[in-house]
N, C-alpha and C. Protein backbone atom coordinates (compact mmCIF):
# COMPACT_ATOMS: atom_id res chain seq x y z
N UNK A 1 101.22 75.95 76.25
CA UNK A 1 101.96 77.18 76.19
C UNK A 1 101.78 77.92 77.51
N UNK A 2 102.84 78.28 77.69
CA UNK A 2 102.46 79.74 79.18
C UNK A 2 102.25 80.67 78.73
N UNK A 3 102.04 81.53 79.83
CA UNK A 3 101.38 83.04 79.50
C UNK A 3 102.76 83.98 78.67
N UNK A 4 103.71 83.91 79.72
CA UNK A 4 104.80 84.10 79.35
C UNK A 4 105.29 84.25 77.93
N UNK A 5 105.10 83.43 77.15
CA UNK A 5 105.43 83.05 75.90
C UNK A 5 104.62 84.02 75.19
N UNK A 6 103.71 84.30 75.36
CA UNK A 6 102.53 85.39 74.91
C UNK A 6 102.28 86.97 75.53
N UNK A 7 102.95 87.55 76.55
CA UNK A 7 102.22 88.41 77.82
C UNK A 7 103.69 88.89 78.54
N UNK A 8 103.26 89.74 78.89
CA UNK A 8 104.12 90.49 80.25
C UNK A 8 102.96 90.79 81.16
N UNK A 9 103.38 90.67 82.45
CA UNK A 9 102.62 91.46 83.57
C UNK A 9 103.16 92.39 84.51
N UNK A 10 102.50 92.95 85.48
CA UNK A 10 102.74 93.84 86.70
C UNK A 10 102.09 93.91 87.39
N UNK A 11 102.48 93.72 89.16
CA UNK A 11 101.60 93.76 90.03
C UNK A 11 101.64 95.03 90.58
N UNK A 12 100.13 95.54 91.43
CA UNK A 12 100.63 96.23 92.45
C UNK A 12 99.49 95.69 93.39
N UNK A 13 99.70 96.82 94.72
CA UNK A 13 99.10 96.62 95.65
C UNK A 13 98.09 97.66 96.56
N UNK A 14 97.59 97.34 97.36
CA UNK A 14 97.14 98.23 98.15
C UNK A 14 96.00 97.68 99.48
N UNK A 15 97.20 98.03 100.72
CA UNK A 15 96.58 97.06 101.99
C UNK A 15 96.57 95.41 101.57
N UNK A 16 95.39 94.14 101.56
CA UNK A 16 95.69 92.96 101.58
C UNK A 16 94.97 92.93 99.61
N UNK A 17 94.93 93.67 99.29
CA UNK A 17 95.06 93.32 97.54
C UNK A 17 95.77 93.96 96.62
N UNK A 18 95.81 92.88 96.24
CA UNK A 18 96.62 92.80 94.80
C UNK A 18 95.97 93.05 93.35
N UNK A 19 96.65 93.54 92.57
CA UNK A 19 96.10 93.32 91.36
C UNK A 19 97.12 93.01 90.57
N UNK A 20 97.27 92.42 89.55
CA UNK A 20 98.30 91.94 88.16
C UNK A 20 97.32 92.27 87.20
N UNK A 21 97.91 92.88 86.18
CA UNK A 21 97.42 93.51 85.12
C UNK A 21 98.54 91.89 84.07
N UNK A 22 97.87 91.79 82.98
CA UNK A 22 98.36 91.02 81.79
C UNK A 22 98.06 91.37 80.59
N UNK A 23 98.96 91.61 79.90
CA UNK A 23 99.43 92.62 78.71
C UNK A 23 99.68 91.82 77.64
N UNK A 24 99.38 91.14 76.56
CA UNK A 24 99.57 90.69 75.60
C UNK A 24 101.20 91.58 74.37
N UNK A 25 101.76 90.63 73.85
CA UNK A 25 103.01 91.44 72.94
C UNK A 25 102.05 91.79 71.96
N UNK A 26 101.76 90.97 71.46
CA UNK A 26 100.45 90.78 69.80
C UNK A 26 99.25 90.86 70.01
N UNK A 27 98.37 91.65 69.39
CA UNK A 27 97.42 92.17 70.03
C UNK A 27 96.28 90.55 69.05
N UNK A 28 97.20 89.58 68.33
CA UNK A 28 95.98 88.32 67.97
C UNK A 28 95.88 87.51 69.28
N UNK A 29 96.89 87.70 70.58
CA UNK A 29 96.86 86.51 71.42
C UNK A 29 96.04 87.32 72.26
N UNK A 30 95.25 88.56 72.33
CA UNK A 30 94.02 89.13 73.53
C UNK A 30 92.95 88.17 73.53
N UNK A 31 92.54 87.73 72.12
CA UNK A 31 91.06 87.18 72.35
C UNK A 31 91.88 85.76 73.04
N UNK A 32 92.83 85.09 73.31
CA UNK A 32 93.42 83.48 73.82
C UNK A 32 92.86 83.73 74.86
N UNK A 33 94.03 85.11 75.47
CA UNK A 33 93.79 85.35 77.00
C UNK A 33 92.34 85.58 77.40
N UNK A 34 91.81 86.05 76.82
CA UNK A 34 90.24 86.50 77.43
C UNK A 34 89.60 85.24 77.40
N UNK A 35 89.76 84.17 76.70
CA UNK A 35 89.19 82.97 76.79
C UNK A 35 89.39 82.08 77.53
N UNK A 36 90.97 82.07 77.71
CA UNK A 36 91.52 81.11 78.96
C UNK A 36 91.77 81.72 80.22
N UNK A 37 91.80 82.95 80.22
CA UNK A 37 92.80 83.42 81.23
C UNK A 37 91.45 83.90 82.92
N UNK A 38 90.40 83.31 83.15
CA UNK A 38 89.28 83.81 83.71
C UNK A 38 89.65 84.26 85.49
N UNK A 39 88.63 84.92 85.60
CA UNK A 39 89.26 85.18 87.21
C UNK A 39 88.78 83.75 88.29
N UNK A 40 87.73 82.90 87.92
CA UNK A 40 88.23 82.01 88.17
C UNK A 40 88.86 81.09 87.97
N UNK A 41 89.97 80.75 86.69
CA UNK A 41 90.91 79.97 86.61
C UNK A 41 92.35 80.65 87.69
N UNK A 42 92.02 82.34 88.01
CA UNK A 42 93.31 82.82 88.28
C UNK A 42 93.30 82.55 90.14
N UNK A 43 92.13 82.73 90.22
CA UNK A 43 91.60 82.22 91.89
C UNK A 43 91.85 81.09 92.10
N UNK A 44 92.32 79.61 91.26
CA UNK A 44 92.09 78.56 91.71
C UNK A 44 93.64 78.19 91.26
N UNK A 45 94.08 79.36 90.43
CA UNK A 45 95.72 79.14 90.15
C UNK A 45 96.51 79.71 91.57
N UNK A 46 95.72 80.69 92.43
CA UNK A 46 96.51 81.22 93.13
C UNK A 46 95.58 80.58 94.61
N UNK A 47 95.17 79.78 94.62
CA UNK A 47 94.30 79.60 95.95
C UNK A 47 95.24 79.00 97.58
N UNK A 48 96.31 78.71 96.96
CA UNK A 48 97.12 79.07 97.90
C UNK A 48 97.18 80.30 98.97
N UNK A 49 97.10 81.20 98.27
CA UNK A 49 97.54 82.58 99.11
C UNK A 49 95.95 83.37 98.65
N UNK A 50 94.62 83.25 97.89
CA UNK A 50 93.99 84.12 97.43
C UNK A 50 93.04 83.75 98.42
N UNK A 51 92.80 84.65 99.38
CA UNK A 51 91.31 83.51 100.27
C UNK A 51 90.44 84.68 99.91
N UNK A 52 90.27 85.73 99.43
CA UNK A 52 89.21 86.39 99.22
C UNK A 52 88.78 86.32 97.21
N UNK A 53 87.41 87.13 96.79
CA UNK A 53 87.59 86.80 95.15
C UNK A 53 88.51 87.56 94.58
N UNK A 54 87.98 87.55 93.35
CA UNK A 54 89.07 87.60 92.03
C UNK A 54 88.26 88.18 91.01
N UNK A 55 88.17 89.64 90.70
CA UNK A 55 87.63 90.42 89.48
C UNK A 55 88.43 90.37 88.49
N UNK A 56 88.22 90.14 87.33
CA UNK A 56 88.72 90.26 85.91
C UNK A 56 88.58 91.74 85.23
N UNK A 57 89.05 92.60 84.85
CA UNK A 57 88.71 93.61 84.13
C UNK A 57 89.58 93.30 82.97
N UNK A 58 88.64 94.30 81.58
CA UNK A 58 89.08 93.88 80.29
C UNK A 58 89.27 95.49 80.09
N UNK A 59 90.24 95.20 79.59
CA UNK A 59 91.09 96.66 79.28
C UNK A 59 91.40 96.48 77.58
N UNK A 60 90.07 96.47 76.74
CA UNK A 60 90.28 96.01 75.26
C UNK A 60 91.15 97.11 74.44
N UNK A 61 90.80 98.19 74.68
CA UNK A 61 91.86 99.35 73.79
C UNK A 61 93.27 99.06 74.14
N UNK A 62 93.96 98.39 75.41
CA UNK A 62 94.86 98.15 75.42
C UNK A 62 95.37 96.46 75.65
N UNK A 63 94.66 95.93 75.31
CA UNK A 63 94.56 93.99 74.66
C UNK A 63 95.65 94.07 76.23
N UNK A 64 94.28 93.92 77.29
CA UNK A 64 95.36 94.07 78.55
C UNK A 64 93.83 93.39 79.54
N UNK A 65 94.54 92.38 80.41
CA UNK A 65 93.60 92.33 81.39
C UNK A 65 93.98 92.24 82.96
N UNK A 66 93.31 92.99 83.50
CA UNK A 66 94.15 93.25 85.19
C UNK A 66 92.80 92.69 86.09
N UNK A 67 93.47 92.08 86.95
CA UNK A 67 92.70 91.05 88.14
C UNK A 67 93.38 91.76 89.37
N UNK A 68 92.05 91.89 90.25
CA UNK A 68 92.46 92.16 91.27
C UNK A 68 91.43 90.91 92.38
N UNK A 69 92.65 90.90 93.23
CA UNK A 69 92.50 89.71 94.29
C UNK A 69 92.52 90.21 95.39
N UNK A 70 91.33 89.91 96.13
CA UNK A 70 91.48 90.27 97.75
C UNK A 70 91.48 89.41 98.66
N UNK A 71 92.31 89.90 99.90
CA UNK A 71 92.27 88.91 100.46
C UNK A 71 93.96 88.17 99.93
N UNK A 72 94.96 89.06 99.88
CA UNK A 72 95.55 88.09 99.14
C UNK A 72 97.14 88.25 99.45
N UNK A 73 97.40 89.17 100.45
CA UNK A 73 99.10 89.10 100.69
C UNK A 73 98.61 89.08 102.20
N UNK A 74 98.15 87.99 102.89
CA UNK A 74 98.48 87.82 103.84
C UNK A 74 98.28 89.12 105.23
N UNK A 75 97.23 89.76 104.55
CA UNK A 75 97.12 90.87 105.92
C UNK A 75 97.50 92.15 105.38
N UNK A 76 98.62 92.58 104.18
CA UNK A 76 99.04 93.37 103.59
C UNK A 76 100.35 93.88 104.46
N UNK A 77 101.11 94.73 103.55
CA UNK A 77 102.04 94.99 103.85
C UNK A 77 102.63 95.25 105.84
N UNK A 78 101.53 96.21 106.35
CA UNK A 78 102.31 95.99 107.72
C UNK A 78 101.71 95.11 108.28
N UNK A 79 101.00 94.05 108.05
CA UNK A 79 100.80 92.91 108.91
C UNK A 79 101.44 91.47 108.42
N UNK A 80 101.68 91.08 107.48
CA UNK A 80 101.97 90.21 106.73
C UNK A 80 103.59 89.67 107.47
N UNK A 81 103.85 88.73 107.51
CA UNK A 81 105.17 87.95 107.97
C UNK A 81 105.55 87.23 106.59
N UNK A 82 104.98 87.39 105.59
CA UNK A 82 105.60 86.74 104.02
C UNK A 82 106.96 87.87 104.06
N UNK A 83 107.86 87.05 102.83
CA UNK A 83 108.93 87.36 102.42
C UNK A 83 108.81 88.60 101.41
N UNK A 84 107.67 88.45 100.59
CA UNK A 84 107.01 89.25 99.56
C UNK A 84 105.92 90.10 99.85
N UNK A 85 105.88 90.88 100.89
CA UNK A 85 104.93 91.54 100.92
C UNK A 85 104.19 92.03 100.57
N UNK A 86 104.78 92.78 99.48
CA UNK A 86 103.92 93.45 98.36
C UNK A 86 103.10 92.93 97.40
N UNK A 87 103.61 91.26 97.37
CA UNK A 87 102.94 90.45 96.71
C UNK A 87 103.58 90.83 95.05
N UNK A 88 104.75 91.17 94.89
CA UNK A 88 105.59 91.93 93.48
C UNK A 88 105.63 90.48 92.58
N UNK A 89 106.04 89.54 93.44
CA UNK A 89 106.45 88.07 92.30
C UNK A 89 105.57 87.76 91.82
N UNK A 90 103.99 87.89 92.22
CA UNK A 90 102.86 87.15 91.88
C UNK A 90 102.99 87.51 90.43
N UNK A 91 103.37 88.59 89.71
CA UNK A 91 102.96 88.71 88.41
C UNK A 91 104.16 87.97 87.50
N UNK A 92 105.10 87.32 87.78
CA UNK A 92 105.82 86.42 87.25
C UNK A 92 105.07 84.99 87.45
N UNK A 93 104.77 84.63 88.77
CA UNK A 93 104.13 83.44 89.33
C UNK A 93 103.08 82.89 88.23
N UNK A 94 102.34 84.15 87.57
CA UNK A 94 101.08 84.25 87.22
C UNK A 94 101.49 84.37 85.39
N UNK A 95 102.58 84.15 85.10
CA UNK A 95 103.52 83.98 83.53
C UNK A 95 103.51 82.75 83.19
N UNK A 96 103.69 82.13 84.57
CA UNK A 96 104.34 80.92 84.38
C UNK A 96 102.65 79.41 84.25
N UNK A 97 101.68 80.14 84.31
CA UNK A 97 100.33 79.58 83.96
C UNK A 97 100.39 79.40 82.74
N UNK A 98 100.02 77.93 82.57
CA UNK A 98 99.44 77.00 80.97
C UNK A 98 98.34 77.19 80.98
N UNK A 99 98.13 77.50 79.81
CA UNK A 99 97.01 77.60 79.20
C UNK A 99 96.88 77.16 77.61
């Protein structure tokens, strides 16, 4: 299954990190995500572009978990030569993870 099928997300940013927050629809699929969804499975899903770590925070009152990645758009917005600067797609990119 993907995340997708289970979750919505949203990224934001600030300078070269990112964070994506992941939001469960049903609050029975929080404990899946908290089991599968780790900041290092999300570091080694994104190690392409993530060269710095990867914090997990658990946001349980709202069956929500947001990762922030540093090190991770390329220099950040005014240095970066990516297409995505802001690093906005990553939280679709990051839907599309089996678990």
């Amino acid at each position: 299954m993907k995340l997708i099928d289970i979750a919505h997300s949203r990224t934001g940013d600030k300078g070269n990190i990112s964070n994506i927050s992941l939001i469960v629809y049903d609050k029975k699929d929080y404990e899946l995500i908290k089991e599968k969804v780790t900041a290092e499975k999300v570091k080694e899903y994104f190690s392409d572009i993530v060269k710095g770590k990867v914090i997990r925070y658990e946001l349980d009152n709202l069956c929500a978990l947001n990762f922030v990645m540093d090190e991770a758009l390329g220099g950040g917005v005014t240095r970066s030569l990516a297409i995505d600067k802001h690093g906005k797609s990553l939280s679709s990119a990051l839907l599309e993870m089996e678990i």
